[in-house]
N, C-alpha and C. Protein backbone atom coordinates (compact mmCIF):
# COMPACT_ATOMS: atom_id res chain seq x y z
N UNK A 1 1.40 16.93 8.97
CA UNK A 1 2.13 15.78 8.50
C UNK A 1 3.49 15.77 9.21
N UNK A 2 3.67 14.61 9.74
CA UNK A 2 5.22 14.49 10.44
C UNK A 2 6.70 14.44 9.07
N UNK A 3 7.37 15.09 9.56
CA UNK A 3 8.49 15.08 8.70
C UNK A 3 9.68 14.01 9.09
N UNK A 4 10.65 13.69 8.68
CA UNK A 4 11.53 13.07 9.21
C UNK A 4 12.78 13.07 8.24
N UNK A 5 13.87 14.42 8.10
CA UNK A 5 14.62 14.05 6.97
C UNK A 5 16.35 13.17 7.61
N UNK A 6 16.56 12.65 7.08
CA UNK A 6 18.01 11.53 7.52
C UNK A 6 18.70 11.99 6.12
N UNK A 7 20.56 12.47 6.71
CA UNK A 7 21.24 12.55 5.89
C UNK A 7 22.58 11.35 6.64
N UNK A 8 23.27 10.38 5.80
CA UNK A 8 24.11 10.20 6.61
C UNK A 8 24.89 10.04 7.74
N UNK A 9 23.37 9.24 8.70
CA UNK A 9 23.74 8.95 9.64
C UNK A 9 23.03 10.29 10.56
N UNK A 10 22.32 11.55 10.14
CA UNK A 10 22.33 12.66 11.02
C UNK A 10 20.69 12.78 10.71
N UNK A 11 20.31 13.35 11.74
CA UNK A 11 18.51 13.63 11.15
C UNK A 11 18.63 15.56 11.53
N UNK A 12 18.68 15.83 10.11
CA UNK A 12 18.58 17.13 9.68
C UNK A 12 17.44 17.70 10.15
N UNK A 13 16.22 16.82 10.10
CA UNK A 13 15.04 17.74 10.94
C UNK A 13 14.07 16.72 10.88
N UNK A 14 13.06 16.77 12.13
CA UNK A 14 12.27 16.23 12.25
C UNK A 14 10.98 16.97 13.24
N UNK A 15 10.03 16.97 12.87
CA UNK A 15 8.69 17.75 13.27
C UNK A 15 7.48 17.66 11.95
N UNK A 16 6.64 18.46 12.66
CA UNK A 16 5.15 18.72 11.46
C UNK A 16 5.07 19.26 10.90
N UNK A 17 4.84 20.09 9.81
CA UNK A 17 4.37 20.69 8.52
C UNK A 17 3.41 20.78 7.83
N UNK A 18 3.50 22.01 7.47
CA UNK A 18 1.72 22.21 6.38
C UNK A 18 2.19 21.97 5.38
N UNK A 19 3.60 21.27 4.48
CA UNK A 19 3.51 20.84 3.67
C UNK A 19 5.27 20.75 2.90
N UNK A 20 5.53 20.04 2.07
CA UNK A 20 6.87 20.03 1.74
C UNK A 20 7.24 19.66 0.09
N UNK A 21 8.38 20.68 -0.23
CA UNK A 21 8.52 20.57 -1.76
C UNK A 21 9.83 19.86 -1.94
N UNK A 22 9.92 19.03 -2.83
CA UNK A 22 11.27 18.22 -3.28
C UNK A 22 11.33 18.25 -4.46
N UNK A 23 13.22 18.06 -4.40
CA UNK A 23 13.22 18.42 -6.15
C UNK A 23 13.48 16.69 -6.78
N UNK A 24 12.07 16.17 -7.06
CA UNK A 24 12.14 14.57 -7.26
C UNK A 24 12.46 14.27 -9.03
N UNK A 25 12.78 13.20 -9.53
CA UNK A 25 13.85 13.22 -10.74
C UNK A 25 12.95 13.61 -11.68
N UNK A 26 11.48 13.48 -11.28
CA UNK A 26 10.56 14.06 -12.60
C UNK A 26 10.07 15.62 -12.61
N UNK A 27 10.87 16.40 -11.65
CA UNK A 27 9.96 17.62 -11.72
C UNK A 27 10.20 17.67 -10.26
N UNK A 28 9.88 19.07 -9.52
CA UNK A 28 9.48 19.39 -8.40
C UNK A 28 8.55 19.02 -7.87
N UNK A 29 8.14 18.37 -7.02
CA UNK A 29 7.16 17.87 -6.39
C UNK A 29 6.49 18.51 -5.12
N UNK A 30 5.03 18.96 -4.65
CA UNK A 30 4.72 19.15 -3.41
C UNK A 30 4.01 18.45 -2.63
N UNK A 31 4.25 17.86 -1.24
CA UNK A 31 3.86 16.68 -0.72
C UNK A 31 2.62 17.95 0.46
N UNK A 32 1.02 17.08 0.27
CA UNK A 32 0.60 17.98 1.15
C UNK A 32 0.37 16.55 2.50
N UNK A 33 -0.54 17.06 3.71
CA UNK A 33 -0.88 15.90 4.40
C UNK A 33 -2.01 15.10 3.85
N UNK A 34 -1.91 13.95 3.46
CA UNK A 34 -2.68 13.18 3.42
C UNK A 34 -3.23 12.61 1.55
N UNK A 35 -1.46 13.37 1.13
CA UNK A 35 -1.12 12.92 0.15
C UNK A 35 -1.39 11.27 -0.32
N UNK A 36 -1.16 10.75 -1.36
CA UNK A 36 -1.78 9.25 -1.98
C UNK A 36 -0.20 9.02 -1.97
N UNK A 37 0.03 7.40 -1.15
CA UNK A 37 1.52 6.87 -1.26
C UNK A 37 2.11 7.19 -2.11
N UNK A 38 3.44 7.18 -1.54
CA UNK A 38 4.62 7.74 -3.14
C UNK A 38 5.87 7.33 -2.94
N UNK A 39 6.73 7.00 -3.53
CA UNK A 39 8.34 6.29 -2.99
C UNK A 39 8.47 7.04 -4.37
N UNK A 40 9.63 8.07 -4.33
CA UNK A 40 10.48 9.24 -5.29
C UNK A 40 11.54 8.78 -5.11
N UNK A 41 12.92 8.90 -6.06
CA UNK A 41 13.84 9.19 -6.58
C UNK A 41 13.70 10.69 -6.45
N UNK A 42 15.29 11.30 -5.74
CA UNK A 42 15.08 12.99 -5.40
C UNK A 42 16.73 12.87 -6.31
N UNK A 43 16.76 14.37 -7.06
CA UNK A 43 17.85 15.27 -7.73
C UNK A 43 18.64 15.87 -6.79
N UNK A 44 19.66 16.36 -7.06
CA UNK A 44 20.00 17.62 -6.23
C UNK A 44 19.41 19.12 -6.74
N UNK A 45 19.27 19.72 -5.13
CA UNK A 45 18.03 20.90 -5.67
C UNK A 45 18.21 20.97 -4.01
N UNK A 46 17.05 21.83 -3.89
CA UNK A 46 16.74 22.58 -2.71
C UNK A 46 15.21 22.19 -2.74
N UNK A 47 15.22 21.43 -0.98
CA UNK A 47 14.25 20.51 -0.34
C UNK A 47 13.78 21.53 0.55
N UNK A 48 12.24 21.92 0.65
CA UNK A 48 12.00 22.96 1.70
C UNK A 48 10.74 22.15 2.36
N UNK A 49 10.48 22.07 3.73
CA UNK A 49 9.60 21.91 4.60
C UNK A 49 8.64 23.57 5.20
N UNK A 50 7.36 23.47 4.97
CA UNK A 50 6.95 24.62 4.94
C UNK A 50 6.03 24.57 6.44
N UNK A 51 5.90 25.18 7.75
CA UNK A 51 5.60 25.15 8.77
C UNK A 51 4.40 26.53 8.91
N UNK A 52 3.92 26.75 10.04
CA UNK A 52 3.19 27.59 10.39
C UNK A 52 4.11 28.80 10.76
N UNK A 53 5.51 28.67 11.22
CA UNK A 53 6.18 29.72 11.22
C UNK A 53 6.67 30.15 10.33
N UNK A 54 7.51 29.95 9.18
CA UNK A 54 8.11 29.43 8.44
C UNK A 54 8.50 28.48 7.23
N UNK A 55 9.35 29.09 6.50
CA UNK A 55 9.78 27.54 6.16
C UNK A 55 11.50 27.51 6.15
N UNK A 56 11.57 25.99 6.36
CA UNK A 56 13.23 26.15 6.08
C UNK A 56 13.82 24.89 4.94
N UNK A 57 14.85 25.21 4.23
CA UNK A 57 15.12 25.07 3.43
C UNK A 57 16.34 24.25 3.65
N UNK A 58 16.39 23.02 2.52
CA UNK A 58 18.04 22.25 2.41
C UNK A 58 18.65 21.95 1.17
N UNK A 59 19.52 22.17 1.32
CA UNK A 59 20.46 21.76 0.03
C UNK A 59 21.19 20.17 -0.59
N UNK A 60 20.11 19.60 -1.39
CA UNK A 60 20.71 17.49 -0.95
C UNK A 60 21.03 17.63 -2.37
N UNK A 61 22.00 16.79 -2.79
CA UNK A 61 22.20 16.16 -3.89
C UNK A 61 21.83 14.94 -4.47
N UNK A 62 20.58 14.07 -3.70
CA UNK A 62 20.12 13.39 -3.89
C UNK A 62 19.25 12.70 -3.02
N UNK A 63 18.92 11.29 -3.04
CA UNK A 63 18.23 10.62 -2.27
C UNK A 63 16.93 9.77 -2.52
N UNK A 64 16.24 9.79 -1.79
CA UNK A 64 14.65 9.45 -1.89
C UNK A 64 14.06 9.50 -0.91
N UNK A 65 12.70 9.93 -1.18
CA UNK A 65 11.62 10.08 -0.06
C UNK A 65 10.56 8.91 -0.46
N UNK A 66 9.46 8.69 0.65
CA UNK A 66 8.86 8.01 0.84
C UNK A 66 7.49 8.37 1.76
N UNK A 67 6.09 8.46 1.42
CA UNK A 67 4.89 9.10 2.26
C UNK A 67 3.61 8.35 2.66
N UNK A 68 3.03 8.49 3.13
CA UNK A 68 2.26 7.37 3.01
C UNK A 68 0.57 8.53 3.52
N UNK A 69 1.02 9.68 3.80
CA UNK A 69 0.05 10.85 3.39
C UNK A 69 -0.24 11.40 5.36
N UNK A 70 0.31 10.88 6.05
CA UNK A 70 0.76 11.07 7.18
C UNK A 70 2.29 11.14 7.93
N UNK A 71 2.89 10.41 6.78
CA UNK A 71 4.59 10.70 7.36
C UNK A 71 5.22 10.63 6.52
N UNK A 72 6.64 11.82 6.66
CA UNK A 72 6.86 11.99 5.10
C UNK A 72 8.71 11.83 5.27
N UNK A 73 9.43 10.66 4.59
CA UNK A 73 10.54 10.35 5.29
C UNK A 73 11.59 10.27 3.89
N UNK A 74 12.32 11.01 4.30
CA UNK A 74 13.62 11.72 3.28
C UNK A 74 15.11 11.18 3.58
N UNK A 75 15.20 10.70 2.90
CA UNK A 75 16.70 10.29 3.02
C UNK A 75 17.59 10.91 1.81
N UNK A 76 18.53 11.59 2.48
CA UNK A 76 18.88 12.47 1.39
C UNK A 76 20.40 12.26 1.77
N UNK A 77 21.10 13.00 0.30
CA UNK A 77 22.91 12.84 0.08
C UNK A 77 23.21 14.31 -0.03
């Protein structure tokens, strides 16, 4: 699944993933590929994108994401 996170004008990261957790206003959420559409309201919390190497981790105080189960696009504060 392609990632794409935008903070303020900056794109914090963008690439593929085996999968990504957000802290969305109802609960933690995990987005896999090929997830069923979703437009979230995100908390502040710690947003992690999880890779084949890795994973790396961000710190937002808010935002919203948006998926459509192939691209997964974060706009975060």
């Amino acid at each position: 699944m392609h990632v794409s996170v935008y903070s303020l004008g900056k794109t914090l990261y963008e690439g593929t993933v085996a999968s990504a957790t957000l802290p969305a206003e109802d609960g933690v959420i995990g987005i896999l590929p090929h997830h069923v559409p979703l437009m979230t309201a995100l908390k502040s919390g710690q947003m992690a994108v999880h890779t084949e190497t890795g994973e790396q981790t961000f710190s937002i105080a808010g935002g919203f994401a948006y998926t459509d189960g192939k691209y997964l696009v974060v706009l975060a504060d």
